[in-house]
N, C-alpha and C. Protein backbone atom coordinates (compact mmCIF):
# COMPACT_ATOMS: atom_id res chain seq x y z
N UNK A 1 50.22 89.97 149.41
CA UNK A 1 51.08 91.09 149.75
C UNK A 1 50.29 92.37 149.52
N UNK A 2 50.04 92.96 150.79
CA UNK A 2 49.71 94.71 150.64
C UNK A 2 50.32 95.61 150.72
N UNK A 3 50.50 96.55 149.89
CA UNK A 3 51.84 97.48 149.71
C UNK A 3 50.87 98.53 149.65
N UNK A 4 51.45 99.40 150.73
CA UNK A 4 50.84 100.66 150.74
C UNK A 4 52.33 101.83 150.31
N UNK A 5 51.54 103.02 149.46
CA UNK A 5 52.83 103.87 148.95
C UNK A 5 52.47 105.57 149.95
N UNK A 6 53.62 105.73 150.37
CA UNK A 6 53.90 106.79 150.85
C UNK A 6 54.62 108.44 149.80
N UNK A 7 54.07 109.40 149.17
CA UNK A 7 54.93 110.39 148.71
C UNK A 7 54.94 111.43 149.61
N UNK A 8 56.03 112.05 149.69
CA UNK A 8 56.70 112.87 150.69
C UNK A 8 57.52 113.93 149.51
N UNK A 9 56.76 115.41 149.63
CA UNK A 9 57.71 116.30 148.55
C UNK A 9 58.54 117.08 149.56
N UNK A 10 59.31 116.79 149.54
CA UNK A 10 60.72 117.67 150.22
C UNK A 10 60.29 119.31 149.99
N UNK A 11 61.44 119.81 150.38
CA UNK A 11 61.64 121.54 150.19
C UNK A 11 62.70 121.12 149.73
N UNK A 12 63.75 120.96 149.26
CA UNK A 12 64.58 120.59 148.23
C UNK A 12 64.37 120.91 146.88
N UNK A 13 64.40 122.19 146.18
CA UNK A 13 64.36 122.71 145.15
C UNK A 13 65.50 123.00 144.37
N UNK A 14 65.19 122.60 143.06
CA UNK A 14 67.28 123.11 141.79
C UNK A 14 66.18 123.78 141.17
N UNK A 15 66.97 125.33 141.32
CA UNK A 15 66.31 126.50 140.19
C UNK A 15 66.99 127.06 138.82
N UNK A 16 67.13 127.54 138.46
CA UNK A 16 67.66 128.10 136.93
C UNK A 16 67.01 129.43 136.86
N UNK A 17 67.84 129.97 136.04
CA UNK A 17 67.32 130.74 134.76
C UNK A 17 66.47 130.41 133.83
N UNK A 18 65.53 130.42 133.12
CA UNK A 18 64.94 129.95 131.77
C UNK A 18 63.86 130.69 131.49
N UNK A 19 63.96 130.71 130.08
CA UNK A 19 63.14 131.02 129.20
C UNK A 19 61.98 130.73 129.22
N UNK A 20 60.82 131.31 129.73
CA UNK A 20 59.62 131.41 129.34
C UNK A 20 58.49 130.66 127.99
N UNK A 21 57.55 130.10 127.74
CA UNK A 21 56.98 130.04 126.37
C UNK A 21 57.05 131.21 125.58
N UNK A 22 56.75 132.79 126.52
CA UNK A 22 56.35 133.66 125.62
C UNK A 22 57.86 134.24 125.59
N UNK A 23 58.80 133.80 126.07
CA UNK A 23 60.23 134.42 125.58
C UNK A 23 60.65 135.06 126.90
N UNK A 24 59.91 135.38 127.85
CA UNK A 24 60.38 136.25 129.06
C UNK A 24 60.99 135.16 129.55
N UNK A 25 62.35 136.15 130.77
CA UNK A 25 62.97 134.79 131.35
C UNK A 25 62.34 134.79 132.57
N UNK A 26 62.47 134.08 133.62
CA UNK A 26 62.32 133.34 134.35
C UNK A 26 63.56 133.35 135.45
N UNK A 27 63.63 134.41 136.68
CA UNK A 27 65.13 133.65 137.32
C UNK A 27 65.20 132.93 137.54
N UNK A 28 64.03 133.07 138.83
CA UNK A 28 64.51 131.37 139.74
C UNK A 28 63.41 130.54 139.41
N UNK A 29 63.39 129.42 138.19
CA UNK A 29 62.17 128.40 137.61
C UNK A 29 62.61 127.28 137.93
N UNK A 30 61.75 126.89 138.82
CA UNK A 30 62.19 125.19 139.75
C UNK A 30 62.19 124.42 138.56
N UNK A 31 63.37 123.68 138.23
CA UNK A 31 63.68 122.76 137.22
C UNK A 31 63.11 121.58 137.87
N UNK A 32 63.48 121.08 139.50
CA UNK A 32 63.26 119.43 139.87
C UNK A 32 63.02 119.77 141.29
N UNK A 33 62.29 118.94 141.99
CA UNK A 33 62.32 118.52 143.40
C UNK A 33 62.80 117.45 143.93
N UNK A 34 63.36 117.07 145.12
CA UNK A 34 63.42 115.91 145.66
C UNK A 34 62.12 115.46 145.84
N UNK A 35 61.64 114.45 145.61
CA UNK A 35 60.42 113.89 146.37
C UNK A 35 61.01 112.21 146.84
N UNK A 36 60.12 111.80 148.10
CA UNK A 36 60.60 110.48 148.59
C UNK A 36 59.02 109.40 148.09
N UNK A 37 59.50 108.83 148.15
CA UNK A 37 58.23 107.57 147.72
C UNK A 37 58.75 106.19 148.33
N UNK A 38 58.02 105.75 149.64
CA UNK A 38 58.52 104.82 149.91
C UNK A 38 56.88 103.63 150.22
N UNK A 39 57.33 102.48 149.33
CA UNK A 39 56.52 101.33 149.36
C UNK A 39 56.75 100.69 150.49
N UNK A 40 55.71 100.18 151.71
CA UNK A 40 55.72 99.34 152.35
C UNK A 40 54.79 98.20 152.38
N UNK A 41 55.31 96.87 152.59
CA UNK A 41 54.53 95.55 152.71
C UNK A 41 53.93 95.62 153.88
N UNK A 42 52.71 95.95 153.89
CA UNK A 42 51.77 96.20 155.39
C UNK A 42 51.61 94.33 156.05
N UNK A 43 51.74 93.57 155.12
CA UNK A 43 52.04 92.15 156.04
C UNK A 43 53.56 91.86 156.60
N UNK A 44 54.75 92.25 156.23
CA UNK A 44 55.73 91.85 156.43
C UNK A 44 56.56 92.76 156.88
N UNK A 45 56.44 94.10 156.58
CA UNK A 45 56.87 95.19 157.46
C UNK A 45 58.06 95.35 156.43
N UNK A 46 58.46 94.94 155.47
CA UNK A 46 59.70 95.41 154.48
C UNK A 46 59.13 96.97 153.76
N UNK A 47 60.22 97.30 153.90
CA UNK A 47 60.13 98.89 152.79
C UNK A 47 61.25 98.44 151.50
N UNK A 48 61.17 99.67 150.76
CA UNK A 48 61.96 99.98 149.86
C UNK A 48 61.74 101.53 149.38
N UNK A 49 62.10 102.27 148.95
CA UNK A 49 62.02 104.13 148.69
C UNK A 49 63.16 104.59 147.90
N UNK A 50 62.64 105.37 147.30
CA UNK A 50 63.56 106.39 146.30
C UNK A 50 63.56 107.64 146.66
N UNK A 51 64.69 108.56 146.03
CA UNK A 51 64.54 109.91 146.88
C UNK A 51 65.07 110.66 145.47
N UNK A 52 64.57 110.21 144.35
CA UNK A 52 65.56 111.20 143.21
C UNK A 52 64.89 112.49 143.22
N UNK A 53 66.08 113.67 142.39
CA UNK A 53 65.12 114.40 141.74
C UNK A 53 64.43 114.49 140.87
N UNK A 54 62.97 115.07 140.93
CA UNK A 54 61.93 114.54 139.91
C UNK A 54 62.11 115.79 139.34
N UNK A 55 61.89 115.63 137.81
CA UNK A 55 62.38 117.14 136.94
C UNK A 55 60.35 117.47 136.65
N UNK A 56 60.63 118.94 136.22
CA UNK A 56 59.59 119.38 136.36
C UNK A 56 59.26 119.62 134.60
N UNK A 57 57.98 120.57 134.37
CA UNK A 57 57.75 120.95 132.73
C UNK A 57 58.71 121.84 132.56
N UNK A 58 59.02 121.20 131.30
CA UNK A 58 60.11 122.26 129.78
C UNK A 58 59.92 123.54 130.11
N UNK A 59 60.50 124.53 130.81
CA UNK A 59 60.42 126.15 131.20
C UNK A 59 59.16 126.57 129.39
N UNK A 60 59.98 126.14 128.36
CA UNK A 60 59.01 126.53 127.10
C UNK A 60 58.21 125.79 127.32
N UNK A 61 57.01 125.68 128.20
CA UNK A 61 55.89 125.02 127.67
C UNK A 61 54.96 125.66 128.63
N UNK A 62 55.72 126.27 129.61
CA UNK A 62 55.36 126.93 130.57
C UNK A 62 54.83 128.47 130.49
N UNK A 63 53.57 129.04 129.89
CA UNK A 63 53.16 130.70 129.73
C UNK A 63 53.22 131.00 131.43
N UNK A 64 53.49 132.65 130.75
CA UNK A 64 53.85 133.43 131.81
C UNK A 64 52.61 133.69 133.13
N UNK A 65 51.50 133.42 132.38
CA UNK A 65 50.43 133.45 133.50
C UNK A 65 50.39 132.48 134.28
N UNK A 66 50.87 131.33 134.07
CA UNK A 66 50.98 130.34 134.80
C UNK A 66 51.94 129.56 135.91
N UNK A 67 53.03 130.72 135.70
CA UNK A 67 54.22 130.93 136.42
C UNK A 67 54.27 131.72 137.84
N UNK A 68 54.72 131.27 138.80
CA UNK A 68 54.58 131.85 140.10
C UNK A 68 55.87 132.46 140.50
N UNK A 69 56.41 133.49 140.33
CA UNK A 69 57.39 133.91 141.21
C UNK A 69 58.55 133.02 142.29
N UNK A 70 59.48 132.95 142.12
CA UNK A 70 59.91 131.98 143.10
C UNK A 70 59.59 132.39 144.74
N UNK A 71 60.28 133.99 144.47
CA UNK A 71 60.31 134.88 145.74
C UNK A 71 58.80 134.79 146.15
N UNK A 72 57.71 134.63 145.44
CA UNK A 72 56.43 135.05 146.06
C UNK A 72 56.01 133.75 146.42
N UNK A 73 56.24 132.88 146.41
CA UNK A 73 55.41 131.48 146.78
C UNK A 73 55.58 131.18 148.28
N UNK A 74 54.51 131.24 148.37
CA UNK A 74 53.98 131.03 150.13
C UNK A 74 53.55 129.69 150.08
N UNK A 75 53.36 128.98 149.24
CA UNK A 75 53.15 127.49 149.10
C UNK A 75 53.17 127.03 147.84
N UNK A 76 53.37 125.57 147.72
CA UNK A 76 53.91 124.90 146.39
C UNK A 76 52.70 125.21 145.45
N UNK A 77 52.71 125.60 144.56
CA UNK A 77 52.14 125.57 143.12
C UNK A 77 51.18 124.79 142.87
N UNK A 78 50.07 124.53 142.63
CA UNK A 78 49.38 123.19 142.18
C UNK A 78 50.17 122.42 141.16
N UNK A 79 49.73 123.46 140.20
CA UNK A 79 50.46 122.49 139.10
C UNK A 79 52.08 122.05 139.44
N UNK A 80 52.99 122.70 140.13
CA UNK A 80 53.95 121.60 140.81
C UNK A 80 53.55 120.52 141.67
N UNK A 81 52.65 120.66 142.61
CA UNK A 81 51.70 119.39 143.19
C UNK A 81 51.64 118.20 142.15
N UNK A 82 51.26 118.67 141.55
CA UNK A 82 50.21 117.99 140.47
C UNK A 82 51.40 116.87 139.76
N UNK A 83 52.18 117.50 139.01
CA UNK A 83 53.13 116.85 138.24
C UNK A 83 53.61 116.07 139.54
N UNK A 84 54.13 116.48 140.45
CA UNK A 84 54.79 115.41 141.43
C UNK A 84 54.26 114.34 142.09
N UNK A 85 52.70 114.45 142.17
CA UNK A 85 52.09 113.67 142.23
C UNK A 85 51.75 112.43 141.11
N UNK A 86 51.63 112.95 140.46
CA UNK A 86 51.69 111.68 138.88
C UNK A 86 52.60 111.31 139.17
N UNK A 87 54.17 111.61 139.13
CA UNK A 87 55.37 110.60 139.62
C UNK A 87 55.06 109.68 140.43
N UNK A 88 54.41 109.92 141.42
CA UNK A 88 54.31 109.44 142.59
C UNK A 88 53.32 108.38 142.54
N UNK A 89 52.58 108.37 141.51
CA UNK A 89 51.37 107.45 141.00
C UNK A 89 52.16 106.67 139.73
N UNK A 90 53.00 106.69 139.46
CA UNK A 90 53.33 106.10 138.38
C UNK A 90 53.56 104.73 138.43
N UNK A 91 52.88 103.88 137.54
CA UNK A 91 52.62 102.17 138.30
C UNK A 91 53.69 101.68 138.06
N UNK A 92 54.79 102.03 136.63
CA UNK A 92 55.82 101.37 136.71
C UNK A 92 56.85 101.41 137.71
N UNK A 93 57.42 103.19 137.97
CA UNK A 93 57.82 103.14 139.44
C UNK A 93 57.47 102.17 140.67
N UNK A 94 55.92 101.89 141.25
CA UNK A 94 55.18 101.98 142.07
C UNK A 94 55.80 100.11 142.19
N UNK A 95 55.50 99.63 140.55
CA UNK A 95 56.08 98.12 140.47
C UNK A 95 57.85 97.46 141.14
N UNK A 96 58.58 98.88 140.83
CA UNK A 96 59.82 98.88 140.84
C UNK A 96 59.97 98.61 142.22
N UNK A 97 59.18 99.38 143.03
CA UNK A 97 59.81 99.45 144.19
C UNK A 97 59.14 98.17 144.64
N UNK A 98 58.12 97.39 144.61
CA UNK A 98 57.47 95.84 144.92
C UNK A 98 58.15 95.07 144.53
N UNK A 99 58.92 95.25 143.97
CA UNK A 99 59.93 94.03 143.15
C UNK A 99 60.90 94.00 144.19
N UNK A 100 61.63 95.49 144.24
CA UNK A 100 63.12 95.38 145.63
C UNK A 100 61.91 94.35 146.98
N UNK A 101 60.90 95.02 146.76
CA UNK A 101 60.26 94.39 148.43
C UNK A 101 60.21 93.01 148.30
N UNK A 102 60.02 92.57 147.02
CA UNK A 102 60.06 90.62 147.00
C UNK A 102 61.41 90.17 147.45
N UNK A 103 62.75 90.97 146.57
CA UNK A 103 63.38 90.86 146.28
C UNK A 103 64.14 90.47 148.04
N UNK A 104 63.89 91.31 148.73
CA UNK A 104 64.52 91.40 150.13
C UNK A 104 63.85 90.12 151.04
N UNK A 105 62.17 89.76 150.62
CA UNK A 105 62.39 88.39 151.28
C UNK A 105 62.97 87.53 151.03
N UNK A 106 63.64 87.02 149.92
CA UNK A 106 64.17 85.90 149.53
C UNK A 106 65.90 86.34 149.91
N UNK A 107 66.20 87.51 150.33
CA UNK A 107 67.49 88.28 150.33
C UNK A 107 68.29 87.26 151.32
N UNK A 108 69.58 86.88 151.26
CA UNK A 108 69.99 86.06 152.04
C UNK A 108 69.87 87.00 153.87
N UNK A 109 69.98 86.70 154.50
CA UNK A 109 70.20 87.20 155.76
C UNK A 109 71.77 86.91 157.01
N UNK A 110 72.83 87.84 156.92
CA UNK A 110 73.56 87.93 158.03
C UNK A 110 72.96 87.10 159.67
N UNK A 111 73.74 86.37 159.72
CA UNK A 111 73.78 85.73 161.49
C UNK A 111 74.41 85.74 161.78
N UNK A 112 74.57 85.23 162.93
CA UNK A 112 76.06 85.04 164.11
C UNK A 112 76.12 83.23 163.82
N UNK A 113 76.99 82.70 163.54
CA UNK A 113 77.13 81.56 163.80
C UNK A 113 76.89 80.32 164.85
N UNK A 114 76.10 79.44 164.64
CA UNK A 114 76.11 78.70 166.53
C UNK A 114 77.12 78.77 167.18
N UNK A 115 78.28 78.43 166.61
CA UNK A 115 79.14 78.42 167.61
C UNK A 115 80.44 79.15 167.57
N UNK A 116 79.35 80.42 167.16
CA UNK A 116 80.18 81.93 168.44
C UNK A 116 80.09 82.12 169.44
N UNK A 117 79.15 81.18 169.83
CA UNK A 117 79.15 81.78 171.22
C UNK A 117 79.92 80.52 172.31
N UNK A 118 80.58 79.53 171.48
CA UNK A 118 81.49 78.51 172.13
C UNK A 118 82.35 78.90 172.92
């Protein structure tokens, strides 16, 4: 079985208020993204995918130099890249979703009966 993984980060952003490391607030500080991650069996053609929101770093852990404006971002953040990407690499996740993919070959399968069509 070859399972290739797909991540896909949405524009789907939950913002807040929060507090800064150095105490300044923060209006709009992306708490989570949607991101999609979907495993496919490149021999058998089964998928399986998740679409949660992935939460981002503790606003306190976050210094102010390292913080981007919500209003000013013309593109995603690295370091938001970054963290969403480790999700997206995460082997236990990565296992989770290979398991639903076993899980669906052995899955019983819906038919029509022979003789429906009597």
């Amino acid at each position: 079985m070859a399972i290739s993984y797909e991540l896909r980060i949405t524009d789907r952003v939950q913002t807040n208020k929060a507090v800064l490391a150095d105490g300044e607030e923060a209006v709009d500080y992306i708490e989570a993204v949607v991101c999609v991650l979907t495993a496919t069996d490149t021999d058998s053609g089964h998928t399986a995918r998740t679409d949660p929101w992935v939460s981002l770093s503790d606003p306190a852990t976050v210094d102010r130099a390292d913080f981007v404006e919500f209003a000013d971002m013309d593109a995603m953040p690295g370091k938001i890249k970054d963290q969403l990407e480790t999700w997206g690499n995460d082997a236990e996740l990565r296992q989770q979703l290979a398991n639903q993919i076993d899980a669906q070959k052995t899955a019983s399968v819906e038919k029509l009966s022979p003789w429906a069509n009597v």
